[in-house]
Protein backbone atom coordinates (compact mmCIF):
# COMPACT_ATOMS: atom_id res chain seq x y z
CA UNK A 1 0.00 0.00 0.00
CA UNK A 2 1.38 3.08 -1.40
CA UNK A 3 1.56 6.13 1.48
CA UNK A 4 2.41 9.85 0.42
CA UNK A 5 3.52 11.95 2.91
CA UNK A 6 4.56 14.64 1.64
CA UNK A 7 2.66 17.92 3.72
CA UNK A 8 0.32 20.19 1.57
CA UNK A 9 1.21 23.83 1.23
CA UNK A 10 -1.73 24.15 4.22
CA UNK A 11 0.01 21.96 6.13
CA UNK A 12 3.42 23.41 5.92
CA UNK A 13 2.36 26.62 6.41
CA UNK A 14 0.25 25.45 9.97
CA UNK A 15 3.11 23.71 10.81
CA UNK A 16 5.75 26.35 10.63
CA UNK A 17 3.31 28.55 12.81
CA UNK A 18 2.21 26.43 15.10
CA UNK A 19 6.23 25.65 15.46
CA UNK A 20 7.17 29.20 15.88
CA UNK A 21 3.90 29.46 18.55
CA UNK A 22 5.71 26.71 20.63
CA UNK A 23 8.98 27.83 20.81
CA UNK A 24 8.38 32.00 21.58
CA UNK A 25 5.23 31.31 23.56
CA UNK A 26 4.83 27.78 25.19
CA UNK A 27 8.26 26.50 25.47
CA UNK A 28 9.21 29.66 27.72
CA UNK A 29 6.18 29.12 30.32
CA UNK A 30 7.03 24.37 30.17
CA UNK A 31 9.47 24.68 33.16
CA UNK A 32 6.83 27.02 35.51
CA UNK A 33 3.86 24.72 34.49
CA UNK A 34 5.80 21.47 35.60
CA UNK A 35 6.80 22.87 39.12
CA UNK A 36 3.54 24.47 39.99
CA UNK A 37 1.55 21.69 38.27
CA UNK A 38 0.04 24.75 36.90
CA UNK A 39 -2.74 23.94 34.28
CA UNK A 40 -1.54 25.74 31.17
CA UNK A 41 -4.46 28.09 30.49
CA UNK A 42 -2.79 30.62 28.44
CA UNK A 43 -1.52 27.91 26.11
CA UNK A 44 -4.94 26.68 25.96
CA UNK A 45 -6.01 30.17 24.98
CA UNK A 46 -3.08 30.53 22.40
CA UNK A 47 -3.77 27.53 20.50
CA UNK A 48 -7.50 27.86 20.72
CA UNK A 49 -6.84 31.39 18.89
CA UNK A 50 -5.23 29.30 15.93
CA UNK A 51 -8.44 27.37 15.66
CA UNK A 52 -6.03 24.33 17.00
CA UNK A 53 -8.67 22.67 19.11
CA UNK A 54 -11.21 22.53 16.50
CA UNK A 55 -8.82 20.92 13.75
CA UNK A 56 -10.89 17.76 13.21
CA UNK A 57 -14.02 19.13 13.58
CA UNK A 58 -16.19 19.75 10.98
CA UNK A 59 -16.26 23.14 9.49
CA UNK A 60 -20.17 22.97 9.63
CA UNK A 61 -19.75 23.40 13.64
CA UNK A 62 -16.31 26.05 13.53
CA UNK A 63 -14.15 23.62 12.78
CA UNK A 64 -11.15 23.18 10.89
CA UNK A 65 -12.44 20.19 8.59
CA UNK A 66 -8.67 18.66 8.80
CA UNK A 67 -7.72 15.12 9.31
CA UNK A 68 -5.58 13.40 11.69
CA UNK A 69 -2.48 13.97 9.62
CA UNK A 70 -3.08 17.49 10.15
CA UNK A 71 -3.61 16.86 13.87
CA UNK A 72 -0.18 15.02 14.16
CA UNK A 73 1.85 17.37 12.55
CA UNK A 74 0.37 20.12 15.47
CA UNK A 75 0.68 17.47 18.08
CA UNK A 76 3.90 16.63 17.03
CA UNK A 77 5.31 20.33 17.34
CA UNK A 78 3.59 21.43 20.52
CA UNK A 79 5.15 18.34 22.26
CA UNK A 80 8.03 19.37 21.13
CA UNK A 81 7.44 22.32 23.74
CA UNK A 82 5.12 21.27 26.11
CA UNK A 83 4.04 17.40 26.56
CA UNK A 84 1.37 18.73 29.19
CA UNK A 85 0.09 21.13 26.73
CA UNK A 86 -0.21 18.38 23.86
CA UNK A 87 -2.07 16.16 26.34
CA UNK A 88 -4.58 18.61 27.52
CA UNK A 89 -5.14 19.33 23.61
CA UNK A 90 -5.77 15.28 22.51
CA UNK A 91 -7.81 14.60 26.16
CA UNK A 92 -10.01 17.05 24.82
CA UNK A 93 -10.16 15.82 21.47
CA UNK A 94 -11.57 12.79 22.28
CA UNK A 95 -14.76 14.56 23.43
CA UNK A 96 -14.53 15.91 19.81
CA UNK A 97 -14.64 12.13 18.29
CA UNK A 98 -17.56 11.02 19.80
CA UNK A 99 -19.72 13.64 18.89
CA UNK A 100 -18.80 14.16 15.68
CA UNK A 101 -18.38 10.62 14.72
CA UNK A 102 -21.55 9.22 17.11
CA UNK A 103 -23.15 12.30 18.20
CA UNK A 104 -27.06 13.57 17.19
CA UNK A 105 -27.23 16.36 15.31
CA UNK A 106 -29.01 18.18 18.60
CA UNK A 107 -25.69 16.80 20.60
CA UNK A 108 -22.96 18.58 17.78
CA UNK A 109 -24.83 21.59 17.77
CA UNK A 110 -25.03 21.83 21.28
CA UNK A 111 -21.34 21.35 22.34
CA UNK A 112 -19.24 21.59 19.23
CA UNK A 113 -18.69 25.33 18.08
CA UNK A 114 -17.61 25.70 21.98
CA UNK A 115 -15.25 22.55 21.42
CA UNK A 116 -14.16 24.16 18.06
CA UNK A 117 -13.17 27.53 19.34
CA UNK A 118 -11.51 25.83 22.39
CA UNK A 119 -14.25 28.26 24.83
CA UNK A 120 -14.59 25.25 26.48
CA UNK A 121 -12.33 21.81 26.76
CA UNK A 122 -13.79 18.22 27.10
CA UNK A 123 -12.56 15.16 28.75
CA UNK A 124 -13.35 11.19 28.51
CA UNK A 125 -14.65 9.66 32.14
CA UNK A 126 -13.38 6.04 30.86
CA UNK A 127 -11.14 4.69 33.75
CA UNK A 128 -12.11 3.63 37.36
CA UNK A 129 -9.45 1.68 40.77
CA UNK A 130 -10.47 -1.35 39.38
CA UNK A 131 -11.03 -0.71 35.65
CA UNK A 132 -8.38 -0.03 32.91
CA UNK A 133 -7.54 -2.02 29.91
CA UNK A 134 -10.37 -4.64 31.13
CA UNK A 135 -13.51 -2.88 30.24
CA UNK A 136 -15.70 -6.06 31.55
CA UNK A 137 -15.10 -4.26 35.12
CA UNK A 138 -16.05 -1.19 34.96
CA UNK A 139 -18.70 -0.37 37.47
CA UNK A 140 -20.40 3.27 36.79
CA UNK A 141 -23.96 2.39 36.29
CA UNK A 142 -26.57 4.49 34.44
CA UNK A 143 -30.30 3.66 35.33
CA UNK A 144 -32.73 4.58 32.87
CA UNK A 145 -35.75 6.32 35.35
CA UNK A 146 -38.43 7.82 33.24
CA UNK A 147 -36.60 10.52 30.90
CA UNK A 148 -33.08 10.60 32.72
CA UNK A 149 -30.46 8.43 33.23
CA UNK A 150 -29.30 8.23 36.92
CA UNK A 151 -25.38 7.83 36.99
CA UNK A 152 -23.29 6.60 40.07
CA UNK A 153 -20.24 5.94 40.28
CA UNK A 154 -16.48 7.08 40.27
CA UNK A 155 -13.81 7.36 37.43
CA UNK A 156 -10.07 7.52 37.96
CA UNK A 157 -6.72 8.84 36.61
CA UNK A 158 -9.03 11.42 34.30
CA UNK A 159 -7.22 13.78 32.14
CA UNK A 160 -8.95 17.58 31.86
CA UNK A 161 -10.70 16.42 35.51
CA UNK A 162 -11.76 20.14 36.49
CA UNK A 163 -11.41 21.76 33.36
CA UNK A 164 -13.25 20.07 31.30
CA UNK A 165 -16.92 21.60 30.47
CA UNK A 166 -18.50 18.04 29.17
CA UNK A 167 -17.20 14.65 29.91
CA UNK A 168 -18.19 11.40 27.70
CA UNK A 169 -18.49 8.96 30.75
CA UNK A 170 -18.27 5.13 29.83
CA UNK A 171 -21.01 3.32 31.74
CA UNK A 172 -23.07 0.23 32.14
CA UNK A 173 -26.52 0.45 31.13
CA UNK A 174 -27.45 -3.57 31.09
CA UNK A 175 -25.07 -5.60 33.86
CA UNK A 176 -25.83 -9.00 32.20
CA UNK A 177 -24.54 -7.98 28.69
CA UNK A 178 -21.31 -7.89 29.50
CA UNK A 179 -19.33 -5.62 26.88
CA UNK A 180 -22.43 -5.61 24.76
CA UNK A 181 -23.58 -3.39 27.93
CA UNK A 182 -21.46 -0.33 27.71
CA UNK A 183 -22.66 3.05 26.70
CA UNK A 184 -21.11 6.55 26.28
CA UNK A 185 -23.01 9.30 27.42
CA UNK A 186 -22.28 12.94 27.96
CA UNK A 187 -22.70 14.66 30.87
CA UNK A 188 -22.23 18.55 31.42
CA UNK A 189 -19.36 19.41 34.43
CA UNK A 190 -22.50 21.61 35.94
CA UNK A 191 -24.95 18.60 36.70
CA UNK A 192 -26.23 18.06 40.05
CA UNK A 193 -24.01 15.48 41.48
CA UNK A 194 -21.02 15.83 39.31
CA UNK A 195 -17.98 16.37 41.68
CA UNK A 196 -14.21 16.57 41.42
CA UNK A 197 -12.16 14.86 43.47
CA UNK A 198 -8.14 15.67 44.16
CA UNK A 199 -5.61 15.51 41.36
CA UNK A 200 -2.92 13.36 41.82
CA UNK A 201 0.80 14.18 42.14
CA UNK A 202 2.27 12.97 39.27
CA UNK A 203 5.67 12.08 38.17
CA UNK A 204 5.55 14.41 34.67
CA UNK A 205 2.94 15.80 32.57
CA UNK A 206 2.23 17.64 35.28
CA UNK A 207 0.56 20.25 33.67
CA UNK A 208 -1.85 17.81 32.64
CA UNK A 209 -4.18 17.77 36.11
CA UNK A 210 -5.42 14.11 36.17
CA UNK A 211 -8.08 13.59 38.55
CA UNK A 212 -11.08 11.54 39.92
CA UNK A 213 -14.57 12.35 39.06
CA UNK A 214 -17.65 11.32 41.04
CA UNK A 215 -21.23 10.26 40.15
CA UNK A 216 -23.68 10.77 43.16
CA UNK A 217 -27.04 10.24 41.40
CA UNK A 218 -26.32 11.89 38.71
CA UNK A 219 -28.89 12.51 36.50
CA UNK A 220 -29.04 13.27 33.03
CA UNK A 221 -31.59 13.48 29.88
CA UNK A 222 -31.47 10.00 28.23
CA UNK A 223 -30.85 11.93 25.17
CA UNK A 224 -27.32 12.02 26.47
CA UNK A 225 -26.59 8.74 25.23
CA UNK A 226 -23.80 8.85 22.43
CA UNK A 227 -25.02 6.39 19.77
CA UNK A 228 -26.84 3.00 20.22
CA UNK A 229 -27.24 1.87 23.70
CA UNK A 230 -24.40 -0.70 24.12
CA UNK A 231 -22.07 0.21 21.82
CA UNK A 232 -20.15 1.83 24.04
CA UNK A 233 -17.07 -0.69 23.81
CA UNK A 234 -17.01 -0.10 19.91
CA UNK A 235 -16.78 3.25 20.41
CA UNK A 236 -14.09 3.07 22.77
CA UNK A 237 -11.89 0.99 21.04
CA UNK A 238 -11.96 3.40 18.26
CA UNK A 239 -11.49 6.61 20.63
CA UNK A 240 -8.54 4.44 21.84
CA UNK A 241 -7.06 4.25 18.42
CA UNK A 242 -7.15 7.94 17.90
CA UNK A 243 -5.86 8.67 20.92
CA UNK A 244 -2.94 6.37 20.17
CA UNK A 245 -2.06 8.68 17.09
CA UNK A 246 -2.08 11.28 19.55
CA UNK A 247 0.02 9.34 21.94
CA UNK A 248 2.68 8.18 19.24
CA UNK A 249 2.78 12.08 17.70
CA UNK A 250 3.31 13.10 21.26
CA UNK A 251 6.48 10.67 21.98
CA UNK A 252 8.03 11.79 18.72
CA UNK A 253 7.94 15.30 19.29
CA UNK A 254 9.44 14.92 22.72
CA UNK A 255 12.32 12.74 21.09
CA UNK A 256 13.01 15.31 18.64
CA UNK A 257 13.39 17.81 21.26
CA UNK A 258 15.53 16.06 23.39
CA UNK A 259 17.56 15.03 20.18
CA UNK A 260 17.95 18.61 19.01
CA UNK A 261 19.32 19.66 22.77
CA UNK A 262 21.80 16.80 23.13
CA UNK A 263 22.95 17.28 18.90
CA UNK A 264 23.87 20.40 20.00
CA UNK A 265 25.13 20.60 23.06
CA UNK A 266 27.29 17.35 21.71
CA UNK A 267 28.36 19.86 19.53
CA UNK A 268 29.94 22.38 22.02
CA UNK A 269 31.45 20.00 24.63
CA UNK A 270 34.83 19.79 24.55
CA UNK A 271 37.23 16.66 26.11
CA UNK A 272 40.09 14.99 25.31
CA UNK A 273 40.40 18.34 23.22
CA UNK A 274 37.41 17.74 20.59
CA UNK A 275 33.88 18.27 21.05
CA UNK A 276 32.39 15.45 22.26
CA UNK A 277 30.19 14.30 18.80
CA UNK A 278 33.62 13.48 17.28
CA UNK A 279 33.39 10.81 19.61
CA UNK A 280 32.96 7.14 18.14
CA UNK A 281 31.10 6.00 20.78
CA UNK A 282 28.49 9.28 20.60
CA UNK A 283 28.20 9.14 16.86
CA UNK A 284 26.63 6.22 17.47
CA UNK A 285 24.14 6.97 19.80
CA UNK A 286 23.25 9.74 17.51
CA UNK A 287 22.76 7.39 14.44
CA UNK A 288 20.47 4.89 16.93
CA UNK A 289 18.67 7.91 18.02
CA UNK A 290 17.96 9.03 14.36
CA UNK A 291 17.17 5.96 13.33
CA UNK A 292 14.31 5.41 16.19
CA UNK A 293 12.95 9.27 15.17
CA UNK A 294 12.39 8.24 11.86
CA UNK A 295 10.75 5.02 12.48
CA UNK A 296 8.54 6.55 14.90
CA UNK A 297 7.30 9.46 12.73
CA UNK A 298 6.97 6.64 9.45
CA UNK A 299 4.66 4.94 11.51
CA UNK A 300 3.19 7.79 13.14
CA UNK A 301 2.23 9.13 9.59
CA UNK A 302 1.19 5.54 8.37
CA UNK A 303 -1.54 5.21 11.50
CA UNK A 304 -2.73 8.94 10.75
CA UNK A 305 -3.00 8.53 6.89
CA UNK A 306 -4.84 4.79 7.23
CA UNK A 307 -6.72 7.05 9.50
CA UNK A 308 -8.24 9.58 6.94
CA UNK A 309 -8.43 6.96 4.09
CA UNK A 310 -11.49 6.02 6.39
CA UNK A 311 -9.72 2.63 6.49
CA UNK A 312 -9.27 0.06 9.19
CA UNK A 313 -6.68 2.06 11.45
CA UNK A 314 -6.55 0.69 15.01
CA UNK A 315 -3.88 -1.89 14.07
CA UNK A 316 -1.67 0.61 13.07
CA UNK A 317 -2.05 3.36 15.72
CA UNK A 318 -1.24 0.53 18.12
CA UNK A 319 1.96 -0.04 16.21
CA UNK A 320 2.75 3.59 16.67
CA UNK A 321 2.18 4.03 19.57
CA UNK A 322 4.09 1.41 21.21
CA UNK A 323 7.29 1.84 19.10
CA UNK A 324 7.32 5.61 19.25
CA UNK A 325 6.74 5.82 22.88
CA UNK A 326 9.66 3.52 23.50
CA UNK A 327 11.82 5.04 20.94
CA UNK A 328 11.14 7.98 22.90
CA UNK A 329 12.14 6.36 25.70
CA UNK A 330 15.50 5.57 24.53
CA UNK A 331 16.04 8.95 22.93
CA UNK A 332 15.24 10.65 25.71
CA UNK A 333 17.51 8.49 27.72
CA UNK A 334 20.54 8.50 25.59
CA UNK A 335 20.12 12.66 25.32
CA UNK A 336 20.17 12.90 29.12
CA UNK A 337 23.40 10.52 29.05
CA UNK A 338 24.90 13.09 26.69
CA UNK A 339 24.58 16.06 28.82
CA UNK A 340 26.43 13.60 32.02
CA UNK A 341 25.51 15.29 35.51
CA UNK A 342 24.39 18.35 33.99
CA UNK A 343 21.49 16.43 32.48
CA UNK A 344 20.38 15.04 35.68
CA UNK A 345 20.15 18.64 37.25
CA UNK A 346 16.35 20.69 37.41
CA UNK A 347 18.28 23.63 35.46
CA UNK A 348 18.30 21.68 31.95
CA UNK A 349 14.53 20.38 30.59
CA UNK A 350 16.09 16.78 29.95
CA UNK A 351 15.13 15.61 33.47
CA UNK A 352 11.62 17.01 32.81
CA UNK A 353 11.50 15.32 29.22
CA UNK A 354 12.71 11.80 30.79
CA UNK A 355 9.70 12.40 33.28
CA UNK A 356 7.19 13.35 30.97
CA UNK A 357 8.47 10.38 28.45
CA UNK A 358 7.53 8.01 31.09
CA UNK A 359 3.83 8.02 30.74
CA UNK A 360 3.57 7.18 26.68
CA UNK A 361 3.92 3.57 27.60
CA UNK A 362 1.06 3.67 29.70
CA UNK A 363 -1.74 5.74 28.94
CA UNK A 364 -4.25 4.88 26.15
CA UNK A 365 -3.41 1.45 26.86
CA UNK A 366 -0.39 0.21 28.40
CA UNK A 367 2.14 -1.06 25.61
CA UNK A 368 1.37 -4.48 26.77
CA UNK A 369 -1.87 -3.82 25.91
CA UNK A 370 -0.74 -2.29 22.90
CA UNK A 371 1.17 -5.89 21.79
CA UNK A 372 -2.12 -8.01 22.53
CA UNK A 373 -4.04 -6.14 19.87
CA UNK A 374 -1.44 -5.94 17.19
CA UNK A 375 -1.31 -9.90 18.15
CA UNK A 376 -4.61 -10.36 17.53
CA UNK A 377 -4.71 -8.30 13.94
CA UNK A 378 -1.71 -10.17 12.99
CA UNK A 379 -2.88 -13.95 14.38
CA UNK A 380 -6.55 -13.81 13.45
């Protein structure tokens, strides 16, 4: 199967704004965010100015009609500056994919121009404690009582928890249909028993605030429901694979950052009376390191492009998402080896980048995960 990817004049031209966005504007403010945890609002606010939230939405609601090619060139380059600030943009986007994919036409209306615009943000209520890959657990219940569903329950490790406007929250609507059970629904941050609990104190992203959100009787218009009643697991699996573009974009961007540092800082170290890139040893680190950049992005591009062809894409975001993240991984480590103690120190952003790395082979699916569906594609 023959894949172009060569960018479009549009896409070139986004890219190399969006680029220079990153690197006067958010790249500055990435240190402050990760030791405040500091939700990055005014990144939110730049990006949403560029129409960057609304890329995949349809124009017909504000959007920017693009495809996820389009989206992973911009995720790519923001990551580049600010892996919080990437994640808060794709958690959002996922609220984006269900309505405009699954949504009524009431439901798109209703929520999408805001979406578009980026006046509000949106977030997926999908894990609980006892519920991650294994969606046969999950225990949020939705009763159906007269026009409104009643919702209890509790979700976990949610990204956009507290800043999101409207949350997709998988449920169970029929206990003894096991998968076949699941629905998405959407409910509105402002509902009557809607609460927030803490965020958690995480090891990087930390600009992304990850939280837990709680379902007291929460009730809802059954017109909520995303869909058919019960296809909820369909639905996620497919949210899953976009978010996996998302994930794998994400990883490459941070491994081209940290390549670019180390590259040049190889560059202006001197010992044993050369800079240090004229040593063997380095040079090839650098040639693994380039190696596992382009692989990543090949793939990266291969999952996004299956994507838009409207094509069968889940076994390929999988496969990008699990090599880039631990390319990334490697990058990231063998740039921090370049820079010796200096790289382990708070004053450089490699010790932030290794910490921020660390969660691409675990969200959206742990890589293990990630392995058990390629598996099954490839052993069917």
């Amino acid at each position: 199967m023959a894949i172009d990817f060569t960018m479009t004049t549009g896409q070139s031209m986004l890219k190399q704004t969006v680029a220079r966005l990153a690197k006067e504007k958010i790249a500055p403010k990435a240190k402050e965010i990760d030791e405040k945890a500091e939700f990055p609002w005014e990144n939110v606010k730049a990006l949403a100015e560029l129409g960057i939230f609304g890329l995949t939405i349809p124009e017909k609601y504000g959007g920017g009609g693009e495809g996820w090619v389009t989206l992973t060139i911009v995720t790519e380059e923001i990551a580049k500056a600010c892996v919080s600030t990437s994640t808060v943009l794709f958690c959002s986007g996922f609220v984006n994919f269900f309505l405009t994919v699954y949504g009524t036409e009431e439901q798109r209306q209703k929520y999408l121009p805001d979406l578009a615009t980026g006046k509000i943000l949106g977030g997926w209520a999908h894990t609980e404690p006892g519920s991650g890959s294994d969606l046969e657990t999950i225990e949020t219940k939705a009763v159906l009582e007269g026009d409104h569903y009643v919702i209890n329950g509790l979700k976990h490790f949610i990204s956009n928890a507290g800043s999101a406007k409207i949350y997709v929250v998988t449920v169970v609507t029929d206990k003894t249909k096991g998968l076949r059970g699941l629905s998405q629904i959407l409910v509105d941050s402002n509902t009557k028993g809607l609460s927030i609990g803490p965020f958690f104190n995480k090891m990087g992203i930390r600009g992304s605030h990850t939280g837990t959100v709680i379902f007291d009787d929460c009730r809802v218009p059954k017109e909520n429901i995303l869909g058919q009643l019960g296809n909820g697991f369909m639905q996620g699996v497919q949210c899953f694979g976009e978010g996996r573009i998302s994930v794998a974009a994400q990883a490459v961007g941070l491994a081209q950052a940290a390549y670019d540092a180390a590259r040049e800082y190889a560059k202006q170290r001197v010992q044993y009376k050369q800079p240090i890139a004229k040593h063997q040893a380095l040079r090839f680190m650098f040639a693994d390191m380039a190696v596992d950049i382009s692989a990543a992005r090949l793939l990266t591009y291969q999952a996004a492009v299956t994507k838009d062809r409207g094509e069968d894409f889940i076994e390929q975001a999988a496969m990008a998402k699990v090599f880039a993240a631990e390319a990334a991984h490697r990058v990231v480590s063998k740039s921090l080896q370049m820079f010796g103690g200096y790289g382990y120190m708070k004053d450089l952003p490699m010790e932030r980048y290794y910490r921020d790395q660390r969660i691409m082979e675990i969200y959206e699916g742990t890589s293990e995960m990630a392995r058990l569906g390629i598996a099954g594609y490839e052993l069917r």
